[in-house]
C-alpha atoms as a PDB file:
ATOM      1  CA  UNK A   1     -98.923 -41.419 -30.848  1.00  0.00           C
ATOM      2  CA  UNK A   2    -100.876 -38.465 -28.941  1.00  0.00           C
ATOM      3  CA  UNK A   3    -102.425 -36.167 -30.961  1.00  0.00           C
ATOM      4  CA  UNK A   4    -101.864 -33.010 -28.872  1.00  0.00           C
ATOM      5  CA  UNK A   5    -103.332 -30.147 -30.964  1.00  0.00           C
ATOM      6  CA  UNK A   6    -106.735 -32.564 -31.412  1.00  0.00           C
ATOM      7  CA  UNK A   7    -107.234 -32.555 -27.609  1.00  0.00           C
ATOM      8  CA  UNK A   8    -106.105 -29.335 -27.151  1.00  0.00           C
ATOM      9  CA  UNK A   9    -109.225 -28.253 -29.922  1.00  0.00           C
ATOM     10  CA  UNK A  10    -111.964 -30.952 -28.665  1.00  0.00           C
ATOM     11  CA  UNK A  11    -111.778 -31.107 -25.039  1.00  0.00           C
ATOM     12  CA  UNK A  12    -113.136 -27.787 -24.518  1.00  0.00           C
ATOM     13  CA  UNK A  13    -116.054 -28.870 -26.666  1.00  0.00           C
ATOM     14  CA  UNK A  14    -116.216 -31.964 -24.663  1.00  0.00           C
ATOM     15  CA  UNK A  15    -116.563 -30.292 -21.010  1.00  0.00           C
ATOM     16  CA  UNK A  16    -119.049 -27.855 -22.574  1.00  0.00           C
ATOM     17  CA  UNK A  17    -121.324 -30.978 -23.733  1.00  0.00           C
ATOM     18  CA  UNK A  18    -121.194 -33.072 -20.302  1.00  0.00           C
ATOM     19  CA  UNK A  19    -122.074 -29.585 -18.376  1.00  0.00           C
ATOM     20  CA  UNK A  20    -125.413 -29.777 -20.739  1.00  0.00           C
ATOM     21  CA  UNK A  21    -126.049 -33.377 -20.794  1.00  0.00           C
ATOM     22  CA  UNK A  22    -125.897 -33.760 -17.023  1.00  0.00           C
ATOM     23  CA  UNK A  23    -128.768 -31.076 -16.797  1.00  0.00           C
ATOM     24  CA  UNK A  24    -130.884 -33.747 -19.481  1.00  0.00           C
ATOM     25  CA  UNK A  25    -130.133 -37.047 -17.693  1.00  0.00           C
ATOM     26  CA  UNK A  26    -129.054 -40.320 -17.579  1.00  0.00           C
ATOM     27  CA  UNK A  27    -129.273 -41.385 -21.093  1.00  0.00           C
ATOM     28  CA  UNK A  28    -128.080 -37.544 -22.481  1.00  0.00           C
ATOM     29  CA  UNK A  29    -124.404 -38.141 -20.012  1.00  0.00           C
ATOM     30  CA  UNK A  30    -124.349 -42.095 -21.171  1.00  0.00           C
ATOM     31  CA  UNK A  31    -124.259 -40.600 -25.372  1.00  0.00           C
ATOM     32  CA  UNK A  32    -121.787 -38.090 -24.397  1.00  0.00           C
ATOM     33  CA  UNK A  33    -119.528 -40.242 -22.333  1.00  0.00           C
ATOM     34  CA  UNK A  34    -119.375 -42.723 -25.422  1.00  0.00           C
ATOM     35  CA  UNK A  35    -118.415 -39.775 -27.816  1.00  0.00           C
ATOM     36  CA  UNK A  36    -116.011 -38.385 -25.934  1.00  0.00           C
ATOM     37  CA  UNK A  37    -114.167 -41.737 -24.434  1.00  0.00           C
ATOM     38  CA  UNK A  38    -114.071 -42.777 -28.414  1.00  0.00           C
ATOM     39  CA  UNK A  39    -112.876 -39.627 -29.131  1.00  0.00           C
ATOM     40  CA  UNK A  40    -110.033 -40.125 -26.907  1.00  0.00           C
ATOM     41  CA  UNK A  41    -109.337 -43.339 -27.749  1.00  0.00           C
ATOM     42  CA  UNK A  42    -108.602 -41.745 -31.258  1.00  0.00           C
ATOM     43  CA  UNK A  43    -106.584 -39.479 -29.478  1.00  0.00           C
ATOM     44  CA  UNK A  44    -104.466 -41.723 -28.027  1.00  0.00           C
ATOM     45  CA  UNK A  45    -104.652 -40.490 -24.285  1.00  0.00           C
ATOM     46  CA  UNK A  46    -107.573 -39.732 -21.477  1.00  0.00           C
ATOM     47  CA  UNK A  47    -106.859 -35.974 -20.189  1.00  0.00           C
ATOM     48  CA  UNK A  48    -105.667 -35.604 -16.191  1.00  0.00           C
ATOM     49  CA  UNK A  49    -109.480 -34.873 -15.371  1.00  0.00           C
ATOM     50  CA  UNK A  50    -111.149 -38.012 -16.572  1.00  0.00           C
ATOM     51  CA  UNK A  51    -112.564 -38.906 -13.464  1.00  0.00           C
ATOM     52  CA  UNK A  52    -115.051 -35.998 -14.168  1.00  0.00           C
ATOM     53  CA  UNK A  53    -116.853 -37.680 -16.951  1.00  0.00           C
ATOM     54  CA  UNK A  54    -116.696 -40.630 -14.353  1.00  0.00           C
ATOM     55  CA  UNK A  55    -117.902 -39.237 -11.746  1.00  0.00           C
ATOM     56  CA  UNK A  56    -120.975 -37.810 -14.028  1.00  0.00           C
ATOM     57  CA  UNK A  57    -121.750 -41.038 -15.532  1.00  0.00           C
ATOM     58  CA  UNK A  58    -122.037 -42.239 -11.780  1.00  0.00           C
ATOM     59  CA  UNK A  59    -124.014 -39.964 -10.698  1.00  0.00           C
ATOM     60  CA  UNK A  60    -126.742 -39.740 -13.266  1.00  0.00           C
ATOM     61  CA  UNK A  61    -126.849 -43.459 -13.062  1.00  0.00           C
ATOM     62  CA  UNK A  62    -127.962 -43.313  -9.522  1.00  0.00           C
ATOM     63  CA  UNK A  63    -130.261 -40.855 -10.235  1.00  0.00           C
ATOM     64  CA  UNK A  64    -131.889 -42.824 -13.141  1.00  0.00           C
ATOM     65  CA  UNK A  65    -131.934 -45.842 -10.258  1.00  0.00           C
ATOM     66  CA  UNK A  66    -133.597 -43.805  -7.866  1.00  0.00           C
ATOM     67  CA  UNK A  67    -136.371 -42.635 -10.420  1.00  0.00           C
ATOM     68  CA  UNK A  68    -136.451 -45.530 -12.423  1.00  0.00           C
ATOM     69  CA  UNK A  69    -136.652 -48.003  -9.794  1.00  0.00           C
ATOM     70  CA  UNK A  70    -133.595 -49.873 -11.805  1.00  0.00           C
ATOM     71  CA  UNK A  71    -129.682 -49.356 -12.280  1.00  0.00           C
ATOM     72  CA  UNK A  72    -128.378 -49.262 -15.708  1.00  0.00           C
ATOM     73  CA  UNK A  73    -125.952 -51.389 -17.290  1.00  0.00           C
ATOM     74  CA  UNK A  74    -123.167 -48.704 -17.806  1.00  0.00           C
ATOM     75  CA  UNK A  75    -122.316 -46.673 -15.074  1.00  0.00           C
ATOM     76  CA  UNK A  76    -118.358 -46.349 -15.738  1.00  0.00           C
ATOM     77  CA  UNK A  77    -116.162 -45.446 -18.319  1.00  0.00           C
ATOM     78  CA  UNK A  78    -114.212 -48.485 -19.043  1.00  0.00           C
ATOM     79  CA  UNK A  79    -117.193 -50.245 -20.144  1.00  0.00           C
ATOM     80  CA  UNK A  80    -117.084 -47.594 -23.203  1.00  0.00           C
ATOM     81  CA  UNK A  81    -114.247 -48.522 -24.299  1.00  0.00           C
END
């Protein structure tokens, strides 16, 4: 069962935490993709805009390539859950 009033109080919280931890890095937007995709899974549904998270997971693993010279393990959200 989807527990509507849950999302409806943590997602805001969740878009607020990606928009900082894409301005730390690689391994700041890897710790808050984990939280939030376990989060949903509690939930019991991924919101419309999931790709988002995906698409910033992506992204700050290519950047953590180009810098560090290697590309990390996780760089989408199925392997979180």
């Amino acid at each position: 069962m989807i527990d509507y009033e849950r999302m409806k109080r943590v997602f805001p919280k969740q878009k607020a935490a990606l928009t900082r931890a894409k301005k730390k890095g690689y391994a700041a937007v890897l710790a808050t993709c984990t939280a939030t995709v376990q989060e949903w899974d509690a939930i019991g549904a991924w919101p419309d805009d999931w790709a988002t998270w995906n698409i910033a997971l992506s992204d700050a693993a290519y950047a953590q390539a180009r810098t560090a010279g290697e590309w990390p393990e996780v760089t989408r959200l199925e392997q979180l859950s």
